[in-house]
Protein backbone atom coordinates (compact mmCIF):
# COMPACT_ATOMS: atom_id res chain seq x y z
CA UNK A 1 -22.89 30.97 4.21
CA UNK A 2 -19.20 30.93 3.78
CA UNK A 3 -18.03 30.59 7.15
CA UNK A 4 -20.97 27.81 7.91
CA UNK A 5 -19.87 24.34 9.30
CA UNK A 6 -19.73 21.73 7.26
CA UNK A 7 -21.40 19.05 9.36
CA UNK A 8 -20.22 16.29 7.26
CA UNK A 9 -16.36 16.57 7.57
CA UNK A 10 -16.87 16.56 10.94
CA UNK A 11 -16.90 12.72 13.16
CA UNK A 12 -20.28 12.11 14.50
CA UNK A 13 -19.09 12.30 18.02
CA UNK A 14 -17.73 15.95 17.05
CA UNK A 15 -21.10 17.15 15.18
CA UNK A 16 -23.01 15.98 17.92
CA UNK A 17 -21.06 18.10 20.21
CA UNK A 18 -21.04 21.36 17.78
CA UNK A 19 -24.56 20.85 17.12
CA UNK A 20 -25.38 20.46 21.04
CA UNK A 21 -23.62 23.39 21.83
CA UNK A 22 -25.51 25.41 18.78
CA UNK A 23 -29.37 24.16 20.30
CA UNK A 24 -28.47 25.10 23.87
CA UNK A 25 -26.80 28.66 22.98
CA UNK A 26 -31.06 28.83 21.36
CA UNK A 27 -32.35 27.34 24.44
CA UNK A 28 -33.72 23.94 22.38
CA UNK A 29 -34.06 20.62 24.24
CA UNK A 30 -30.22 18.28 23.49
CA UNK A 31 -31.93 15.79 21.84
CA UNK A 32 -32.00 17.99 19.25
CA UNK A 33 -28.53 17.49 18.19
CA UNK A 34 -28.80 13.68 18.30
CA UNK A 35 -31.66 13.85 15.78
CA UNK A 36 -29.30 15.91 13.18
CA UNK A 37 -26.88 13.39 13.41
CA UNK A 38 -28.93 10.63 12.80
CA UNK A 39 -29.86 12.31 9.36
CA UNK A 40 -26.46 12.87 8.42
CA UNK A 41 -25.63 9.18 8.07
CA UNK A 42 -27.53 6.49 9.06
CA UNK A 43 -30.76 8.02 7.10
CA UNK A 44 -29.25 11.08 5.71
CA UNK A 45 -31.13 14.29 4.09
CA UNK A 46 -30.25 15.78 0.74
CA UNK A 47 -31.25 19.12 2.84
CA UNK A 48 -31.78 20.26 6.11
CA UNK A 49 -35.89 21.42 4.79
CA UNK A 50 -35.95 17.65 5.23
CA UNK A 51 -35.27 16.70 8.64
CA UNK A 52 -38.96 17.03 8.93
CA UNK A 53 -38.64 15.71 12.77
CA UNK A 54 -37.26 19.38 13.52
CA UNK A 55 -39.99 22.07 13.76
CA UNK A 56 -39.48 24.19 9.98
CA UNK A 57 -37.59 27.23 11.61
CA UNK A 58 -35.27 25.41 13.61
CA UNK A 59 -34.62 23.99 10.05
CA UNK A 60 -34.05 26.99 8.41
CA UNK A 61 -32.02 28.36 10.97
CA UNK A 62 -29.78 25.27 10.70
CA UNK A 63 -29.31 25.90 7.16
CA UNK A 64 -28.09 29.06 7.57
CA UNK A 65 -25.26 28.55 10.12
CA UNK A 66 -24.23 24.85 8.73
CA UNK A 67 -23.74 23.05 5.41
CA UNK A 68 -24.46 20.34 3.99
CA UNK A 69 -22.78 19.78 0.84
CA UNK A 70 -23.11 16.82 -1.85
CA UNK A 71 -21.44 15.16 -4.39
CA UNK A 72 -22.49 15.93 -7.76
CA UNK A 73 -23.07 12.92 -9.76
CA UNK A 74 -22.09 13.19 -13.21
CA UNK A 75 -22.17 10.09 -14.45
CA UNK A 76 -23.33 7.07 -13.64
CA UNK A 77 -22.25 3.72 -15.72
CA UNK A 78 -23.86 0.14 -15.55
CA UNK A 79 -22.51 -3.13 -16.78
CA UNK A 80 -24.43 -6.09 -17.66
CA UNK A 81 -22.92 -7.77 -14.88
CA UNK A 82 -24.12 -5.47 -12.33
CA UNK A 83 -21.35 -3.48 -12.00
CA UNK A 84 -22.06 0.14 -11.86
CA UNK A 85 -19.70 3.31 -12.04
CA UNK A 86 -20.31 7.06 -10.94
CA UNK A 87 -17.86 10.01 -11.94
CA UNK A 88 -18.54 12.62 -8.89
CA UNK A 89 -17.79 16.03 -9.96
CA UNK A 90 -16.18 18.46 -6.57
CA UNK A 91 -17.21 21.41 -5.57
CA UNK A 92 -14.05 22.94 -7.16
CA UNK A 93 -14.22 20.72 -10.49
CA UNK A 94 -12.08 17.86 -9.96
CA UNK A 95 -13.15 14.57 -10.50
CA UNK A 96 -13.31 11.28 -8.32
CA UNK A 97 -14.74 7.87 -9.09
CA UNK A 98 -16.46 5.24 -7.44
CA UNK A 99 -17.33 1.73 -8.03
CA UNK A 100 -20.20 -0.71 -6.34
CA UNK A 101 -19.48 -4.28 -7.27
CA UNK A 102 -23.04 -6.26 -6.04
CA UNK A 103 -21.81 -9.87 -5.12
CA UNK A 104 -24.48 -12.09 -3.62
CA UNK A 105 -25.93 -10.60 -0.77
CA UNK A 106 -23.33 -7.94 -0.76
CA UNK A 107 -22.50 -4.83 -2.13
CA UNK A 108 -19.10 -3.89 -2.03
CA UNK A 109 -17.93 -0.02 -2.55
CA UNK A 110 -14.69 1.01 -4.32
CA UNK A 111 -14.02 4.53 -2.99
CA UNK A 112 -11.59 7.08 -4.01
CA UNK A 113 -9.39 8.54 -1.53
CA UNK A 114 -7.71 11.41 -3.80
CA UNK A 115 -7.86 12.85 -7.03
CA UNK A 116 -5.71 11.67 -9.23
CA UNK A 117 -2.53 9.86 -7.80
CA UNK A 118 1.25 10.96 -7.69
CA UNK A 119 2.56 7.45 -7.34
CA UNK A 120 2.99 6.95 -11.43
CA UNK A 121 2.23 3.07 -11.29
CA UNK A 122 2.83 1.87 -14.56
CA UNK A 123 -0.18 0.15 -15.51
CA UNK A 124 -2.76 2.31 -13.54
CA UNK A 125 -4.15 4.90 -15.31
CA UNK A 126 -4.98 7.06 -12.24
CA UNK A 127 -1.15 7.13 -11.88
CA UNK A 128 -0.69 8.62 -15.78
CA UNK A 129 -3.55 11.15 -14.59
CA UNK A 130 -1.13 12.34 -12.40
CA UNK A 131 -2.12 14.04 -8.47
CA UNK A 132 -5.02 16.65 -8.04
CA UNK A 133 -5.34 16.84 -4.52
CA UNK A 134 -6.39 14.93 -1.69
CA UNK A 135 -9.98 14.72 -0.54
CA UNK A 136 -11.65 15.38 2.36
CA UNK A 137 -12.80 13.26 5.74
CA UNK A 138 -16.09 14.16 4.23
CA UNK A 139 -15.52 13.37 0.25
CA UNK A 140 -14.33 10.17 1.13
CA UNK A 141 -17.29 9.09 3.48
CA UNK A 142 -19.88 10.74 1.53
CA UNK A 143 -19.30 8.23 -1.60
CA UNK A 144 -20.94 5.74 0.25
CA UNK A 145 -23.70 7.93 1.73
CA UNK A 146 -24.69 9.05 -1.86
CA UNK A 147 -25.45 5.25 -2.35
CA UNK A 148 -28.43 5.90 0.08
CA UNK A 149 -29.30 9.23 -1.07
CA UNK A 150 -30.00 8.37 -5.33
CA UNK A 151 -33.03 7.16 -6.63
CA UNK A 152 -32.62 3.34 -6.24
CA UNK A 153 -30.45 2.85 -3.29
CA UNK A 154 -27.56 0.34 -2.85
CA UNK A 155 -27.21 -0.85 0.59
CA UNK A 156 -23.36 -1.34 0.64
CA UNK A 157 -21.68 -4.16 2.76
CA UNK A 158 -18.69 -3.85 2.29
CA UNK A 159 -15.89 -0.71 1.72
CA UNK A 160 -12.20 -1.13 -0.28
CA UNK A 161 -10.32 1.52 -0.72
CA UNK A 162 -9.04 1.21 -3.63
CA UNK A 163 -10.32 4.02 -5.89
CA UNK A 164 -8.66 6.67 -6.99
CA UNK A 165 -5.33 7.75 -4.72
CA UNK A 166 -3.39 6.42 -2.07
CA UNK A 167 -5.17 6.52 1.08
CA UNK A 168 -2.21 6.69 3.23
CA UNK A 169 -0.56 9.70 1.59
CA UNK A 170 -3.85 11.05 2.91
CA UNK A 171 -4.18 10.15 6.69
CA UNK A 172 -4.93 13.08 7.64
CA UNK A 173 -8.76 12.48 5.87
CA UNK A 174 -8.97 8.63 5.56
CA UNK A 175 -8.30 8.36 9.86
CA UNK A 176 -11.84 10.57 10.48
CA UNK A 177 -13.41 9.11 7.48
CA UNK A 178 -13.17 5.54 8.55
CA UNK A 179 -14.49 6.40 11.59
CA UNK A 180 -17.33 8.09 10.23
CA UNK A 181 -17.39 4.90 7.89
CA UNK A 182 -17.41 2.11 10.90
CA UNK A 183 -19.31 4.47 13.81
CA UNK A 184 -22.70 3.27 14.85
CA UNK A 185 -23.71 6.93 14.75
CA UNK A 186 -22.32 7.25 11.39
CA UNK A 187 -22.59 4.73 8.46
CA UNK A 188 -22.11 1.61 10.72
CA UNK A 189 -20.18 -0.48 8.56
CA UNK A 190 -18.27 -3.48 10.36
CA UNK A 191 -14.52 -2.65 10.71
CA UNK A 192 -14.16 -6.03 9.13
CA UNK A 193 -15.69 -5.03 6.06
CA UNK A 194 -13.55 -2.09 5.11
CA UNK A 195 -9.90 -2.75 3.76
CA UNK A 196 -7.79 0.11 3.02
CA UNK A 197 -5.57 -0.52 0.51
CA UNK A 198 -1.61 0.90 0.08
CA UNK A 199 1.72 0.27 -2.06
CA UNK A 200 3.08 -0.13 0.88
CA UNK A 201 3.29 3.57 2.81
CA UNK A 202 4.99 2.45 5.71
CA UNK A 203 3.61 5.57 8.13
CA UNK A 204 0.06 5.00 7.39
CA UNK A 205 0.48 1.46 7.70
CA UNK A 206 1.80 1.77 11.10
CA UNK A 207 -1.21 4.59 11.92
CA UNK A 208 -3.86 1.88 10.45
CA UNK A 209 -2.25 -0.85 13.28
CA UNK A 210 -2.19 1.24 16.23
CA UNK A 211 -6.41 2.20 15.71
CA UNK A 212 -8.59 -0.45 17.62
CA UNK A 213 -10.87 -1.20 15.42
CA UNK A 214 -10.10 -4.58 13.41
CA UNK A 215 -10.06 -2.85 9.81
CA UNK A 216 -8.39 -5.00 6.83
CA UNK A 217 -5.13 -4.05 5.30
CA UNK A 218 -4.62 -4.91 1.61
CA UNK A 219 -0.69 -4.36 0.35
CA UNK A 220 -0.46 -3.98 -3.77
CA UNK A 221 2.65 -6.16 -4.25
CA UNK A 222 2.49 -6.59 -8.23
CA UNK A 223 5.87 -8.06 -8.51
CA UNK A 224 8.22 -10.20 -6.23
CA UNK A 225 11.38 -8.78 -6.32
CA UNK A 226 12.41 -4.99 -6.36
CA UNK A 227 14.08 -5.14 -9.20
CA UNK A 228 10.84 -5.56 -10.97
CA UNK A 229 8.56 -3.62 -8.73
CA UNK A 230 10.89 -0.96 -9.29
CA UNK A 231 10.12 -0.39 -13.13
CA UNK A 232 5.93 -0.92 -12.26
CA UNK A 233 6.06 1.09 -8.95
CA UNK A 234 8.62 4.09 -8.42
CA UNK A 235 7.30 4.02 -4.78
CA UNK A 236 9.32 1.08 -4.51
CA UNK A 237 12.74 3.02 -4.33
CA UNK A 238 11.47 4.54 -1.40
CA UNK A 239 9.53 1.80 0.79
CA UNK A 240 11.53 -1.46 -0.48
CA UNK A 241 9.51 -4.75 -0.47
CA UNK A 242 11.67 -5.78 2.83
CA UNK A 243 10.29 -2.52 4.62
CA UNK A 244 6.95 -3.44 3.10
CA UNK A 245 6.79 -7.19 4.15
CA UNK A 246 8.18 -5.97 7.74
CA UNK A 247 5.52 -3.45 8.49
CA UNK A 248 3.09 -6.24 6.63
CA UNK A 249 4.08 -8.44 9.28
CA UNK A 250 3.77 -6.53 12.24
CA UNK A 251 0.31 -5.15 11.41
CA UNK A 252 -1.33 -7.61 13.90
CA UNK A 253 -4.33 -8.66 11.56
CA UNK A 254 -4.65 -10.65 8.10
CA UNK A 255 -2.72 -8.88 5.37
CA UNK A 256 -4.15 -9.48 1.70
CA UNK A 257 -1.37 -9.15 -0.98
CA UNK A 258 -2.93 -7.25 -4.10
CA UNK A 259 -1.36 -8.33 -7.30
CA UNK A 260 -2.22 -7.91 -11.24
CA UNK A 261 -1.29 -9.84 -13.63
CA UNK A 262 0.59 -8.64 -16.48
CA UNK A 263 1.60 -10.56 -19.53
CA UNK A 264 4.45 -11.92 -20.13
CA UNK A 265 5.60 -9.23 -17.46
CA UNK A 266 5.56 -10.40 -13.57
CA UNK A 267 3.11 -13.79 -14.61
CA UNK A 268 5.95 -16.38 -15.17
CA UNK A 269 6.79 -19.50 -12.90
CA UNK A 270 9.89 -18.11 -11.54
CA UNK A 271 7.08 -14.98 -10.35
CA UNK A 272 4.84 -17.41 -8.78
CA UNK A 273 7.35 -19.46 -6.72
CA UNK A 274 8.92 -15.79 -5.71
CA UNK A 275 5.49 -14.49 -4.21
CA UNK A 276 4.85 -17.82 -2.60
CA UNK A 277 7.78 -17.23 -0.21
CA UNK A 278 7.13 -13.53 0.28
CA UNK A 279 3.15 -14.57 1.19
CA UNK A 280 4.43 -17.47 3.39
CA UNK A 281 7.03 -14.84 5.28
CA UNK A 282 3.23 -12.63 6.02
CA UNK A 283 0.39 -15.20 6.08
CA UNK A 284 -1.22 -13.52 3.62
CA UNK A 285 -3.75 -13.95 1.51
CA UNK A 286 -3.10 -13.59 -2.09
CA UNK A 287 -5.57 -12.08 -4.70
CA UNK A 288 -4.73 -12.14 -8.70
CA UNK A 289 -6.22 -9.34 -10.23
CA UNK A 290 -6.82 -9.62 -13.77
CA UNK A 291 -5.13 -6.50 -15.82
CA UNK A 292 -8.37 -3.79 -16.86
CA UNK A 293 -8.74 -3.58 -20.38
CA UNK A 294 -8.48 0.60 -21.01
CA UNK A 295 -7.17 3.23 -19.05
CA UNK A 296 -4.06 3.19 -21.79
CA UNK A 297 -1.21 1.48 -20.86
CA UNK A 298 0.54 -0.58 -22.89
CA UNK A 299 0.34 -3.90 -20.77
CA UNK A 300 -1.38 -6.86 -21.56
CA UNK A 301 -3.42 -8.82 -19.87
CA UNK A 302 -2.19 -12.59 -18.51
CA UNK A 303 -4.66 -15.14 -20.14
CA UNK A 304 -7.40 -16.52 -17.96
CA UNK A 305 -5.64 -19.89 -18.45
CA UNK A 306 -2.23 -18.59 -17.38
CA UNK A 307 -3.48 -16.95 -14.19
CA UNK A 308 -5.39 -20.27 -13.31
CA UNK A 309 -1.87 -21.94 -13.83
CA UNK A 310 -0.04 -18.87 -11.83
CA UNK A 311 -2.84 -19.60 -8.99
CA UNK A 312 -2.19 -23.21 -8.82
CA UNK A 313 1.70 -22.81 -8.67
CA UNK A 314 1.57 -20.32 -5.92
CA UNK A 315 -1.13 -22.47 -3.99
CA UNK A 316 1.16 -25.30 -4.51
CA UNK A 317 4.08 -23.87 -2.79
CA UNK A 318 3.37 -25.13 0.36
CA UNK A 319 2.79 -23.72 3.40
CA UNK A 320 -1.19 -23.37 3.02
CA UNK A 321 -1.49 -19.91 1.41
CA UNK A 322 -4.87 -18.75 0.29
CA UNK A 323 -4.84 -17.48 -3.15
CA UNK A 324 -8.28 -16.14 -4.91
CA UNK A 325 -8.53 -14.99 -8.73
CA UNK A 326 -10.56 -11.74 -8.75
CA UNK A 327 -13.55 -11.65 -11.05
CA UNK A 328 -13.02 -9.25 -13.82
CA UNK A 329 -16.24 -6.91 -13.76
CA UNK A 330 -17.41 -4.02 -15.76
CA UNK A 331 -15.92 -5.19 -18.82
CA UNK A 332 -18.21 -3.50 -20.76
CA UNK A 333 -17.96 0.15 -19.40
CA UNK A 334 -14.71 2.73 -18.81
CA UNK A 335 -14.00 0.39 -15.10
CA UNK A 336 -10.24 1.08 -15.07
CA UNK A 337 -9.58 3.24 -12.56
CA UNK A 338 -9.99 6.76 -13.72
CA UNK A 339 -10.73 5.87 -16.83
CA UNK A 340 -14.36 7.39 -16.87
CA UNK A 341 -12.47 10.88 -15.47
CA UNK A 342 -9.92 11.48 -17.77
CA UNK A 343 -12.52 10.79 -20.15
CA UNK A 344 -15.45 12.77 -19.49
CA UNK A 345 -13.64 15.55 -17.28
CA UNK A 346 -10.31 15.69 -19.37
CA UNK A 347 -6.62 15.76 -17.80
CA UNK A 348 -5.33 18.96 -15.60
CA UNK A 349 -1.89 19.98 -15.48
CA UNK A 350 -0.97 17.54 -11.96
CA UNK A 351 -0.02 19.01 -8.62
CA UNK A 352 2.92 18.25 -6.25
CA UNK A 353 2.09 15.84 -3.63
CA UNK A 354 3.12 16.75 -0.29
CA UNK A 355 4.04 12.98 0.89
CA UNK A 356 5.00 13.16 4.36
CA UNK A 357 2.91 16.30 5.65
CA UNK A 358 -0.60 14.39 4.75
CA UNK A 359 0.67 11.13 7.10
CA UNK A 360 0.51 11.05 10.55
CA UNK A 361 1.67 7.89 12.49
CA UNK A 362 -0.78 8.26 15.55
């Protein structure tokens, strides 16, 4: 039905409500609702006909005044390392991509939080793709819940968001959906295990600190001055790297500093010594992201032996910062990010994002 409620978008404390008002107005016991909401998440349906703990007309009547929508996939991608890719199509044709990344005894999910991006990074190729729109609470959430719905489930660990978008140019979705993420009732992730990830939005930055849960912030950095973040990130004009590094510092938990390495660009000593002090300034922990081959920007990538060097110069700085190399996975499929959409779904003329009205400082 068109004017049915989409169960999904909704927190589970909220569907539990909805749905307990909807079994009393048809005089069924409450624990009805609670056993919905259980299959929504935790060991979700592809359709209501299979909540088979509800007798088969209360099923069918549930169908026909809620929804339950899914995520198409349309393809799905796996590298010899383990690395796998899916392209979701939307209900309205747009594109999104996700990425599981299986790590030991973990699984860790790299979700999409628009489609498309209007930030224009100059080495991402989301950025060139230009902004489609932002998802929604449930869009974002139900990435990982696909993971338990296809035909060899992947129990993820562990959530990044740092897919497609930037999640805090979409508050307004990514608050509800990490709750639905972290909520016992919902996917049950530890708030420890889910790190959203930003250029450096100051509003959603100061949103992300004021929630109670302990949820990770990741800051892409990229280059230590603003001169030079400048050219790779236009944000930069707008939310210097003193704004950044302030808000970076207040956030009351450990701040990772994302930052990829591009030859012969922001890789040089003078580079490392520069993100030392800015690292020192945050306590943060530094990670070195090797530059994706593909998505077709003219970078290069820093040699494996120059961002060992890079790693050892900004570890040798003093003041004990942490500093990890990031494995470079899915070498052997379209990994960059939204590299797989552009090429299966094709590029659409990009929209103008509304900064400011999608972020909400709670």
């Amino acid at each position: 039905m068109a004017n049915s409620v989409n169960v999904l978008d909704l927190v589970p404390a909220d569907a539990e409500r909805i749905l307990g008002e909807y079994f009393a107005s048809r005089g069924q016991p409450a624990y009805r609702a609670r056993q919905v909401v259980h299959r929504l998440w935790k060991n979700p349906v592809r359709t209501f006909d299979e909540m088979t703990e509800l007798p088969a007309g209360a099923r069918s009547e549930l169908a026909g005044h809620f929804s339950l929508p899914r995520l198409e996939i349309v393809e799905r991608q796996r590298s010899v390392d383990g690395t796998q890719k899916f392209l979701f199509r939307l209900d309205d044709g747009q594109g999104i991509e996700t990425v599981a990344i299986p790590e030991d005894d973990r699984v860790t999910l790299c979700i999409s939080s628009q489609a498309g991006c209007a930030l224009k990074c100059a080495f991402c190729a989301t950025g060139q793709m230009g902004f489609q729109r932002n998802l929604h609470p449930w869009e974002i959430a139900a990435q990982v819940r696909e993971m338990r719905l296809i035909e060899d489930p992947l129990l993820v660990t562990n959530v990044v968001f740092m897919g497609m978008g930037e999640p805090m140019m979409n508050w307004q979705a990514v608050d509800p959906a990490l709750t639905i993420l972290n909520s016992p009732d919902g996917l049950g992730i530890g708030a420890r295990h889910i790190t959203v990830s930003t250029v450096g939005v100051l509003p959603g930055i100061v949103a992300l600190g004021k929630r109670p849960e302990q949820f990770r912030l990741a800051v892409s950095i990229h280059a230590p001055t603003d001169a030079l973040r400048r050219q790779l990130m236009p944000i930069n004009t707008k939310y210097p790297l003193a704004d950044v590094l302030a808000a970076a510092r207040a956030f009351d938990r450990r701040v990772t500093f994302e930052y990829v390495m591009l030859g012969g660009v922001n890789d040089q000593r003078t580079h490392a010594l520069e993100l030392a002090q800015l690292a020192k300034r945050c306590r943060a922990f530094v990670n070195l992201i090797p530059l994706h081959a593909g998505g077709g920007t003219e970078f290069q990538p820093t040699s494996p032996r120059d961002i060992a060097r890079f790693a050892r110069l900004v570890r040798g700085a003093g003041g004990g910062i942490e500093v990890a190399i990031r494995k470079s996975r899915g070498t052997d499929i379209s990994a960059a990010c939204g590299q797989l959409r552009v090429e299966r779904l094709g590029r659409r003329p990009p929209q103008r994002a509304d900064e400011h009205g999608h972020v909400h400082v709670v």
